[in-house]
PDB file of N, CA and C in Angstrom:
ATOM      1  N   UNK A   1     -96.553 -89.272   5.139  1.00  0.00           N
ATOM      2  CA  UNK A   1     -96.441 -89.940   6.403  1.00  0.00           C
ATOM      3  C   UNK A   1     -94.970 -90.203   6.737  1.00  0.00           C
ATOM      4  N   UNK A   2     -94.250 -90.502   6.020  1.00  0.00           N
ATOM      5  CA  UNK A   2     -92.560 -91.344   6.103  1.00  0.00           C
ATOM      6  C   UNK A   2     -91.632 -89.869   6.530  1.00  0.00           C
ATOM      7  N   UNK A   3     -92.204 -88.686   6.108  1.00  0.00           N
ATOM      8  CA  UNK A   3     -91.579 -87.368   5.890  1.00  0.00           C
ATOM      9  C   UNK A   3     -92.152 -86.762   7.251  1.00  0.00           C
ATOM     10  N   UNK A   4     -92.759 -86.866   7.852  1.00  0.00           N
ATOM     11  CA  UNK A   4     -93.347 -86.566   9.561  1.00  0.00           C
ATOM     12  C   UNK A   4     -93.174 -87.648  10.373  1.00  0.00           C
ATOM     13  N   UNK A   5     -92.514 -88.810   9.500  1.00  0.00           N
ATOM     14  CA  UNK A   5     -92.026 -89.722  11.061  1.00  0.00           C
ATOM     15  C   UNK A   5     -93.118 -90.696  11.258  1.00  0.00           C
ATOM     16  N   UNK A   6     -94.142 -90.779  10.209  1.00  0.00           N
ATOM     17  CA  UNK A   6     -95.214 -91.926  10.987  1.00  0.00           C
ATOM     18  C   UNK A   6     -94.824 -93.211  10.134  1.00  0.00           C
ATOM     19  N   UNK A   7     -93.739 -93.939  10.631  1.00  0.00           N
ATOM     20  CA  UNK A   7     -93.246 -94.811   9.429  1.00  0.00           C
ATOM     21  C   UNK A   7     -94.690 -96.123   9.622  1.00  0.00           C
ATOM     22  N   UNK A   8     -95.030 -96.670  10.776  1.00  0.00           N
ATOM     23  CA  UNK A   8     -95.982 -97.353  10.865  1.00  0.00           C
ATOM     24  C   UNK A   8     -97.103 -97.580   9.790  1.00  0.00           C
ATOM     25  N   UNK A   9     -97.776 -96.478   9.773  1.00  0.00           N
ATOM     26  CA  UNK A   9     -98.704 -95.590   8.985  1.00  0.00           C
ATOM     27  C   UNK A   9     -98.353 -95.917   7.458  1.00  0.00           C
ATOM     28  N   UNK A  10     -97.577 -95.369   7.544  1.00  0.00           N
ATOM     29  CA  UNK A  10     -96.943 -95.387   5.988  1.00  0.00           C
ATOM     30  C   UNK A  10     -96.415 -97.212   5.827  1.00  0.00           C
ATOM     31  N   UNK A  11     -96.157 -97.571   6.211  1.00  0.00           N
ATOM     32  CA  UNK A  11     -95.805 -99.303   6.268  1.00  0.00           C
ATOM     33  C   UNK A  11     -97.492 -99.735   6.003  1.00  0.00           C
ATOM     34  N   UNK A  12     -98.356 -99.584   6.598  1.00  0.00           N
ATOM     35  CA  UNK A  12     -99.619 -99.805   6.589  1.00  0.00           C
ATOM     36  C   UNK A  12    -100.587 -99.521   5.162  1.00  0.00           C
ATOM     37  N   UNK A  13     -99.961 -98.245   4.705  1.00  0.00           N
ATOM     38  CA  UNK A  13    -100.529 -97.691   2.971  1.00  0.00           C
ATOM     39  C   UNK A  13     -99.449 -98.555   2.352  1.00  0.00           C
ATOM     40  N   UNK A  14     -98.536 -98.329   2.465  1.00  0.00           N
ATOM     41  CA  UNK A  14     -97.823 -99.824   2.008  1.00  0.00           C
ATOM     42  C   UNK A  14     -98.178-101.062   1.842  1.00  0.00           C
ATOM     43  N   UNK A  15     -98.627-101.983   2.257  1.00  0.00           N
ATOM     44  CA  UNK A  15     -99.226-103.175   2.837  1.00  0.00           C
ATOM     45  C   UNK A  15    -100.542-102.897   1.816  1.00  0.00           C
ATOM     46  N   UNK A  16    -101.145-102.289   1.929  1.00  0.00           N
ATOM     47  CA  UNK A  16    -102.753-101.877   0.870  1.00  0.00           C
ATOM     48  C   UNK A  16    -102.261-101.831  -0.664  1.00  0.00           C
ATOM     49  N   UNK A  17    -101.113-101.030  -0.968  1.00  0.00           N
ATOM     50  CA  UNK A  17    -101.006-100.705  -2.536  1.00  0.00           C
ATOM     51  C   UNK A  17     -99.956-102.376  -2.679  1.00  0.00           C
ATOM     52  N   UNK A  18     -99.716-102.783  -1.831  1.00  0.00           N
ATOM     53  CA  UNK A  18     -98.676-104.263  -2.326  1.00  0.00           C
ATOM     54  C   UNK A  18     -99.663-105.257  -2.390  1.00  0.00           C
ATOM     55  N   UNK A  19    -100.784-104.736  -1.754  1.00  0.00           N
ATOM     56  CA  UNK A  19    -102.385-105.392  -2.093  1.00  0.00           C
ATOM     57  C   UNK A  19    -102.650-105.900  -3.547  1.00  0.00           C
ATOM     58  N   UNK A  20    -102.327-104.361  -4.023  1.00  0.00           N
ATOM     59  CA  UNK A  20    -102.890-104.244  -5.460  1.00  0.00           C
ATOM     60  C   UNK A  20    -102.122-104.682  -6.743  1.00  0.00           C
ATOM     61  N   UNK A  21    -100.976-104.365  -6.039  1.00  0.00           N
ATOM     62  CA  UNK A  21     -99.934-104.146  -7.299  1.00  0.00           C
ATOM     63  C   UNK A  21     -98.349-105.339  -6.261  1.00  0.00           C
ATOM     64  N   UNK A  22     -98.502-106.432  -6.466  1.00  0.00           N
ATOM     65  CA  UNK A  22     -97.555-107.272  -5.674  1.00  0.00           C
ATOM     66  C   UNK A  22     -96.567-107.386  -6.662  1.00  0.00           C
ATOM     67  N   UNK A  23     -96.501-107.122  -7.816  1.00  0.00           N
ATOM     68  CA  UNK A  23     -95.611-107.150  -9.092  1.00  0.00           C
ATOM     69  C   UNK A  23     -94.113-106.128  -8.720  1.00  0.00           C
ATOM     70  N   UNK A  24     -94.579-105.155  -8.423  1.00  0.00           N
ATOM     71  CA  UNK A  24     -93.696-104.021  -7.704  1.00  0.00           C
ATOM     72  C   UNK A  24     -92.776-104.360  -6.861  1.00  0.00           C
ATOM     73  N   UNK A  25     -91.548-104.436  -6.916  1.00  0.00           N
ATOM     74  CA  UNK A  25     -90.031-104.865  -6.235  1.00  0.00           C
ATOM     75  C   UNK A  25     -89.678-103.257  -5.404  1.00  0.00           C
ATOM     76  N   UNK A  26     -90.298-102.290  -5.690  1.00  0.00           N
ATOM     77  CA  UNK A  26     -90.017-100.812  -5.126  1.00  0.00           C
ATOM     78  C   UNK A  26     -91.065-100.770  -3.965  1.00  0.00           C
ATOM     79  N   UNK A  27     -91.538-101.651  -4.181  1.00  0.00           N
ATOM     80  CA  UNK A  27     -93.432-101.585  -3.075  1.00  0.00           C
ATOM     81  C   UNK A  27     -92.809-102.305  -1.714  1.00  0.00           C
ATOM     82  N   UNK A  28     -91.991-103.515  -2.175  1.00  0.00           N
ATOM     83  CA  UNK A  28     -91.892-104.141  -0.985  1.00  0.00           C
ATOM     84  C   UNK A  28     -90.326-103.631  -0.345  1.00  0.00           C
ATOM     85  N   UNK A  29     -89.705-103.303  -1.128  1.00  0.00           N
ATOM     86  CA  UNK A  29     -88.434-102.185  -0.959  1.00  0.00           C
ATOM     87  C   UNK A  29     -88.821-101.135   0.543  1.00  0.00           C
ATOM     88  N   UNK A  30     -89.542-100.428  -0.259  1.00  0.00           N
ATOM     89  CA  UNK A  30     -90.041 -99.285   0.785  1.00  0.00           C
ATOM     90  C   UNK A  30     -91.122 -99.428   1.640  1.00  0.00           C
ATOM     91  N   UNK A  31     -91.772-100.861   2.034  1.00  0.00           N
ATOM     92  CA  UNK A  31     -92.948-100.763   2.680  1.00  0.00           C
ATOM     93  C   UNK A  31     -92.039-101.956   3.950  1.00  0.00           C
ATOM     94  N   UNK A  32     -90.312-102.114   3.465  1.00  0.00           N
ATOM     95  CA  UNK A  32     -89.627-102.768   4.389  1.00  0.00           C
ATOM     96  C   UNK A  32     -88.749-101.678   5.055  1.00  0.00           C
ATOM     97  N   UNK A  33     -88.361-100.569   4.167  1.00  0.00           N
ATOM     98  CA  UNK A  33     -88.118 -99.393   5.086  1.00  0.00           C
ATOM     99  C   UNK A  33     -89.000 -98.937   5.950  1.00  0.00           C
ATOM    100  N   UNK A  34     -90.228 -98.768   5.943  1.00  0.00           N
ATOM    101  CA  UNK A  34     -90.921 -98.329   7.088  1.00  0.00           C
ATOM    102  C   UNK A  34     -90.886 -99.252   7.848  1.00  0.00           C
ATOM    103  N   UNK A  35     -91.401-100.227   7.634  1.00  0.00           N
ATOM    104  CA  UNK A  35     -91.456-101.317   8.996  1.00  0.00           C
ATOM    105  C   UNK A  35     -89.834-101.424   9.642  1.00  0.00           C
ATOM    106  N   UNK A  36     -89.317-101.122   9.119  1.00  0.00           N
ATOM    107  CA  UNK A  36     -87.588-101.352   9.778  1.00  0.00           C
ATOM    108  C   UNK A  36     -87.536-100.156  10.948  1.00  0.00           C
ATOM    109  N   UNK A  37     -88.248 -98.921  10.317  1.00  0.00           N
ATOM    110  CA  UNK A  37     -88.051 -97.546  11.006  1.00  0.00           C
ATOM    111  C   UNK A  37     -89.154 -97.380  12.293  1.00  0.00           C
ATOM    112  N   UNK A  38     -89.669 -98.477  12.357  1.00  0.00           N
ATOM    113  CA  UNK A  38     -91.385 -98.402  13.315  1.00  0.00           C
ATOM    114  C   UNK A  38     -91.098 -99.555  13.969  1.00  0.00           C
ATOM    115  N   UNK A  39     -90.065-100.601  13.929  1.00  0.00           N
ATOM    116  CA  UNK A  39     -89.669-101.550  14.962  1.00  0.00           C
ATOM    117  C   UNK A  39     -89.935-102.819  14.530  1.00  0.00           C
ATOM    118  N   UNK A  40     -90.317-102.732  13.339  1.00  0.00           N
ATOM    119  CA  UNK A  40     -91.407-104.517  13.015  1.00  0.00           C
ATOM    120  C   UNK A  40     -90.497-104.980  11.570  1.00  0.00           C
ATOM    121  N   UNK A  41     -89.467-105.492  12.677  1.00  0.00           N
ATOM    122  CA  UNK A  41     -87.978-106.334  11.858  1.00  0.00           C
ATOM    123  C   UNK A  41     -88.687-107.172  11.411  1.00  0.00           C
ATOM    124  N   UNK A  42     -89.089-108.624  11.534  1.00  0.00           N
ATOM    125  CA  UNK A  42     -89.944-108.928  11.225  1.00  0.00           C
ATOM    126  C   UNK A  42     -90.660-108.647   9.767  1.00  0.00           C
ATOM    127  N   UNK A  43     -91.427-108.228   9.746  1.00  0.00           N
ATOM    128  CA  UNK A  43     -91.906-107.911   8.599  1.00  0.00           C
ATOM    129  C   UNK A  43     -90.888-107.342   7.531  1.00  0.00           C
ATOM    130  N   UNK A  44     -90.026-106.464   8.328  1.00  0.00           N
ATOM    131  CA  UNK A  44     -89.180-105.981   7.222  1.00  0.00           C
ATOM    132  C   UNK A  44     -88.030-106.677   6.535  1.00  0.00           C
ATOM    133  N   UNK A  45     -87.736-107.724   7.334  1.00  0.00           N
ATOM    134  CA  UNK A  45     -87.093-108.255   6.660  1.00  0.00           C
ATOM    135  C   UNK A  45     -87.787-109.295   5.478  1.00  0.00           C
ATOM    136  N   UNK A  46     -88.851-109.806   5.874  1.00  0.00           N
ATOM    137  CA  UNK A  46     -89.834-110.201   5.004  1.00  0.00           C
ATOM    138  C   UNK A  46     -90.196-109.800   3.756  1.00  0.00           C
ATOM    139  N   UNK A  47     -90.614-108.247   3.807  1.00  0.00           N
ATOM    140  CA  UNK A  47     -90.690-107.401   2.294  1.00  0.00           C
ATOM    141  C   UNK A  47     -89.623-107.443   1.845  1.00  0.00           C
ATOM    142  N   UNK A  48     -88.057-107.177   2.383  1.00  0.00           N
ATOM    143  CA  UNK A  48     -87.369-107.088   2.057  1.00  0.00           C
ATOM    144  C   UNK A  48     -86.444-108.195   1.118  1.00  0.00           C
ATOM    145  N   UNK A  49     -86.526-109.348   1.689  1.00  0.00           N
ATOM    146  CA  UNK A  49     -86.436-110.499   1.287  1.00  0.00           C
ATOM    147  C   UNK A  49     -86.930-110.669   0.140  1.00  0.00           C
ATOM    148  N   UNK A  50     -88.576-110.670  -0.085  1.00  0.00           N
ATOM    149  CA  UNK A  50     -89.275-110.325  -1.225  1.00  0.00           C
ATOM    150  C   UNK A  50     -88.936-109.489  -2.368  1.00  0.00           C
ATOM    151  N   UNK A  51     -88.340-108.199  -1.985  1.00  0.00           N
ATOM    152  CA  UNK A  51     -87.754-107.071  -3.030  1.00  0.00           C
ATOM    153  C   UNK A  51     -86.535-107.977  -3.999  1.00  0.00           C
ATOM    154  N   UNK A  52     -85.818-108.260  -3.079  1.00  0.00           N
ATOM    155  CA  UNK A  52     -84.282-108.428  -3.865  1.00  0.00           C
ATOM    156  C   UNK A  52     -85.111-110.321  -4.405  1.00  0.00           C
ATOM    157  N   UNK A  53     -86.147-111.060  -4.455  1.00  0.00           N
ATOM    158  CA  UNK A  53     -86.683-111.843  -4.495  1.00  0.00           C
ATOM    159  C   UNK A  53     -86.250-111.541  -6.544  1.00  0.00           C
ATOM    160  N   UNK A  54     -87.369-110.218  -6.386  1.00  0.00           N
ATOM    161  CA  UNK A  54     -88.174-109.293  -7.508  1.00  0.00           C
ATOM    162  C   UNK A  54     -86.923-108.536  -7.914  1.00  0.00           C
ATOM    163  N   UNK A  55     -86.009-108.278  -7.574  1.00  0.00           N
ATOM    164  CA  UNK A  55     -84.519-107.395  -7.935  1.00  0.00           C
ATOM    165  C   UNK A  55     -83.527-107.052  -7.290  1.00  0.00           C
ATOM    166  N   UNK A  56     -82.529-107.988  -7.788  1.00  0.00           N
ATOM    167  CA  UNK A  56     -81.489-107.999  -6.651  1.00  0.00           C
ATOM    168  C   UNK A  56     -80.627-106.644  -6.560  1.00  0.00           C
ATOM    169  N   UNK A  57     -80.751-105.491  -7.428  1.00  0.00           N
ATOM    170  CA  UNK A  57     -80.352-104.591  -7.186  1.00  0.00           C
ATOM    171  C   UNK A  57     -81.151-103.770  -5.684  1.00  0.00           C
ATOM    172  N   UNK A  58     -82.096-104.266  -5.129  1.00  0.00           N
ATOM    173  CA  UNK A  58     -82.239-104.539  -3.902  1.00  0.00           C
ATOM    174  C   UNK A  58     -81.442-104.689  -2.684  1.00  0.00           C
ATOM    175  N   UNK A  59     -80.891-105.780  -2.727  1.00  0.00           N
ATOM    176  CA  UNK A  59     -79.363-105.999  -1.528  1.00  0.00           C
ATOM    177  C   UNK A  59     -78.840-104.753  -1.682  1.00  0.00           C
ATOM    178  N   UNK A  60     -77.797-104.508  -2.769  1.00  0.00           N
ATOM    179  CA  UNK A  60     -77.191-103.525  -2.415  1.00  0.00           C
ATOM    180  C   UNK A  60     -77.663-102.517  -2.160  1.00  0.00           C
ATOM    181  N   UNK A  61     -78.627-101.876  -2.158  1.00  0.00           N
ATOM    182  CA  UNK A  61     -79.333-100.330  -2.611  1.00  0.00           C
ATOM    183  C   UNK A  61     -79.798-100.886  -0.360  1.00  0.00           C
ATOM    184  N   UNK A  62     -79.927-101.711   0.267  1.00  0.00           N
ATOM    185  CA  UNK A  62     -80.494-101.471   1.846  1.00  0.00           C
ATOM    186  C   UNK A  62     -79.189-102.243   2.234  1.00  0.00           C
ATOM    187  N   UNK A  63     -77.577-102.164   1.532  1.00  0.00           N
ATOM    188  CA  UNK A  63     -76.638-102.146   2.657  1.00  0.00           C
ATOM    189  C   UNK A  63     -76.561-100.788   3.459  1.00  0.00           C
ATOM    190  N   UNK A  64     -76.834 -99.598   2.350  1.00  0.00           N
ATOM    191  CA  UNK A  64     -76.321 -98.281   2.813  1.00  0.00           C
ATOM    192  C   UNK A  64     -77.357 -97.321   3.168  1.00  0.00           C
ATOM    193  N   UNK A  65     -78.682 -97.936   3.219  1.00  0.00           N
ATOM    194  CA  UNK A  65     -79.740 -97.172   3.178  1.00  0.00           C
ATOM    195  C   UNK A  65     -79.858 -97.106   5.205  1.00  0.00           C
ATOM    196  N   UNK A  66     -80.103 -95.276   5.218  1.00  0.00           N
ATOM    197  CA  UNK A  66     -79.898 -95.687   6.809  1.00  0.00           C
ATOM    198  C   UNK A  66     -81.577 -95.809   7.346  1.00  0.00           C
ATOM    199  N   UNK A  67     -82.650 -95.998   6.587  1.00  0.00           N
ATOM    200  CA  UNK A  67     -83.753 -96.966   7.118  1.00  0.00           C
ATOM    201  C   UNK A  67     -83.574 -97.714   7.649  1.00  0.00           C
ATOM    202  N   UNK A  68     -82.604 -99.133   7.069  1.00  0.00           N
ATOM    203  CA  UNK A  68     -82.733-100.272   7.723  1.00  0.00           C
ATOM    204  C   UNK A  68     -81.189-100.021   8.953  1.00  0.00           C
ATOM    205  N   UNK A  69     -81.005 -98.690   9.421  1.00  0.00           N
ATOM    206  CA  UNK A  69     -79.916 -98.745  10.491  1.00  0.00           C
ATOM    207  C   UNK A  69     -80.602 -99.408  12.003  1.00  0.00           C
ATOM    208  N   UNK A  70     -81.678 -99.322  12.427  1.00  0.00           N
ATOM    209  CA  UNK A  70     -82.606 -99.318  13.236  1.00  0.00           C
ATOM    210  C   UNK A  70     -82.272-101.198  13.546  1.00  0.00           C
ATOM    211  N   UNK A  71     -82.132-101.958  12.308  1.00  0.00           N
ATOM    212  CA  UNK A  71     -82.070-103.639  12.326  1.00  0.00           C
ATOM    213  C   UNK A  71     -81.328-103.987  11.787  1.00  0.00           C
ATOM    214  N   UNK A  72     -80.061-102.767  11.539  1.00  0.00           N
ATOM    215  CA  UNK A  72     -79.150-103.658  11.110  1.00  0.00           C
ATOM    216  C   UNK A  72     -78.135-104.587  11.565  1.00  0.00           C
ATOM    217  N   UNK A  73     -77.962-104.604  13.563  1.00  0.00           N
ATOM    218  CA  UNK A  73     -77.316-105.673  13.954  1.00  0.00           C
ATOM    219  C   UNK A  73     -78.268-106.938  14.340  1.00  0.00           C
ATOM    220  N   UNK A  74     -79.537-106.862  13.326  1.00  0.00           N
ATOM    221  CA  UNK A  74     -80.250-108.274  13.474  1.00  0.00           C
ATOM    222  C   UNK A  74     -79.665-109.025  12.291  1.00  0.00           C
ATOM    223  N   UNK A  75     -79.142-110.576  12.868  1.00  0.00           N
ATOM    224  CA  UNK A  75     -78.380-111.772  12.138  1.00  0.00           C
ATOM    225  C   UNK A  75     -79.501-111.565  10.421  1.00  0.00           C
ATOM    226  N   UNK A  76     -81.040-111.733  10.664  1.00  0.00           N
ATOM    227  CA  UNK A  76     -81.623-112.131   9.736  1.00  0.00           C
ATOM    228  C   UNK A  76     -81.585-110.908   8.779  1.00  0.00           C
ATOM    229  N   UNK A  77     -81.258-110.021   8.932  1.00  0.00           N
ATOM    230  CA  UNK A  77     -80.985-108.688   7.778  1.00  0.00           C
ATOM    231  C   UNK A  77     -79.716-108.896   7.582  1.00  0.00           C
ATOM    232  N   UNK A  78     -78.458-109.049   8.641  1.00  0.00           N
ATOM    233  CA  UNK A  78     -77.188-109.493   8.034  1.00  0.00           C
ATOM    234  C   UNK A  78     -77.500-110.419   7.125  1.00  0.00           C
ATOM    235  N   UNK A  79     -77.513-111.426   7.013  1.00  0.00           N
ATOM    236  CA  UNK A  79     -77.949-112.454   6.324  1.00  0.00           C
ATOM    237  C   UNK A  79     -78.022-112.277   4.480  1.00  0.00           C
ATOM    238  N   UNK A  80     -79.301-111.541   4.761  1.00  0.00           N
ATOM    239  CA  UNK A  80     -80.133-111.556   3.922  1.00  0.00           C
ATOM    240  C   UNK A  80     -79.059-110.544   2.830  1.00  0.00           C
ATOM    241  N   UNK A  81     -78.726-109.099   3.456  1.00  0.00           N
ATOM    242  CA  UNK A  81     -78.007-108.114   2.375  1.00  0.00           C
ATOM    243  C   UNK A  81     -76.540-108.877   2.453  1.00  0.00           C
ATOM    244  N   UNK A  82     -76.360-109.628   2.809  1.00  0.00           N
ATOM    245  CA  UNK A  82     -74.879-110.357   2.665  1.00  0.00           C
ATOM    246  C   UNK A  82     -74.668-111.468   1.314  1.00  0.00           C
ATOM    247  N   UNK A  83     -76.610-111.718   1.559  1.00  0.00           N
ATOM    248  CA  UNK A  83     -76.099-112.702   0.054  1.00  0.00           C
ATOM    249  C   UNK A  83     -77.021-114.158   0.923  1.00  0.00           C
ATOM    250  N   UNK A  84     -77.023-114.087   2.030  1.00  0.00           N
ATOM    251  CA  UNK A  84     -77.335-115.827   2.528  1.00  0.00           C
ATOM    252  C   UNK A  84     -79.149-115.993   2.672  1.00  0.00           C
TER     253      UNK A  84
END
């Protein structure tokens, strides 16, 4: 889905396996890249928040990631990969 562009979709099978397995810091990593790439800041900053929660090698790994380019002049993703 993420590889044809349906980031939604794929945010959504996301959301189901973070169902199962919420232990996973890579689950909410990448189920905040899709939602970043499908418009729903919001949420993504949420998983995202959560990831670096679970491993802060997180922050750095979505300063440069161009998923989150889509939200990256939103304050609450500055924020968040800045450290605050």
């Amino acid at each position: 889905m993420y590889d044809r562009g349906r980031y939604g979709e794929a945010a959504d099978v996301g959301l189901e396996l973070l169902a199962a397995r919420p232990d996973q810091p890579y689950l909410y990593y990448n189920v905040a890249c899709c939602e970043s790439l499908s418009g729903r800041t919001a949420g993504a900053v949420e998983h995202l928040h959560r990831a670096i929660e679970m491993w802060e090698g997180c922050r750095e790994l979505a300063k440069n990631d161009s998923d989150f380019d889509p939200m990256r002049a939103d304050p609450s993703f500055a924020a968040l990969v800045a450290g605050g």
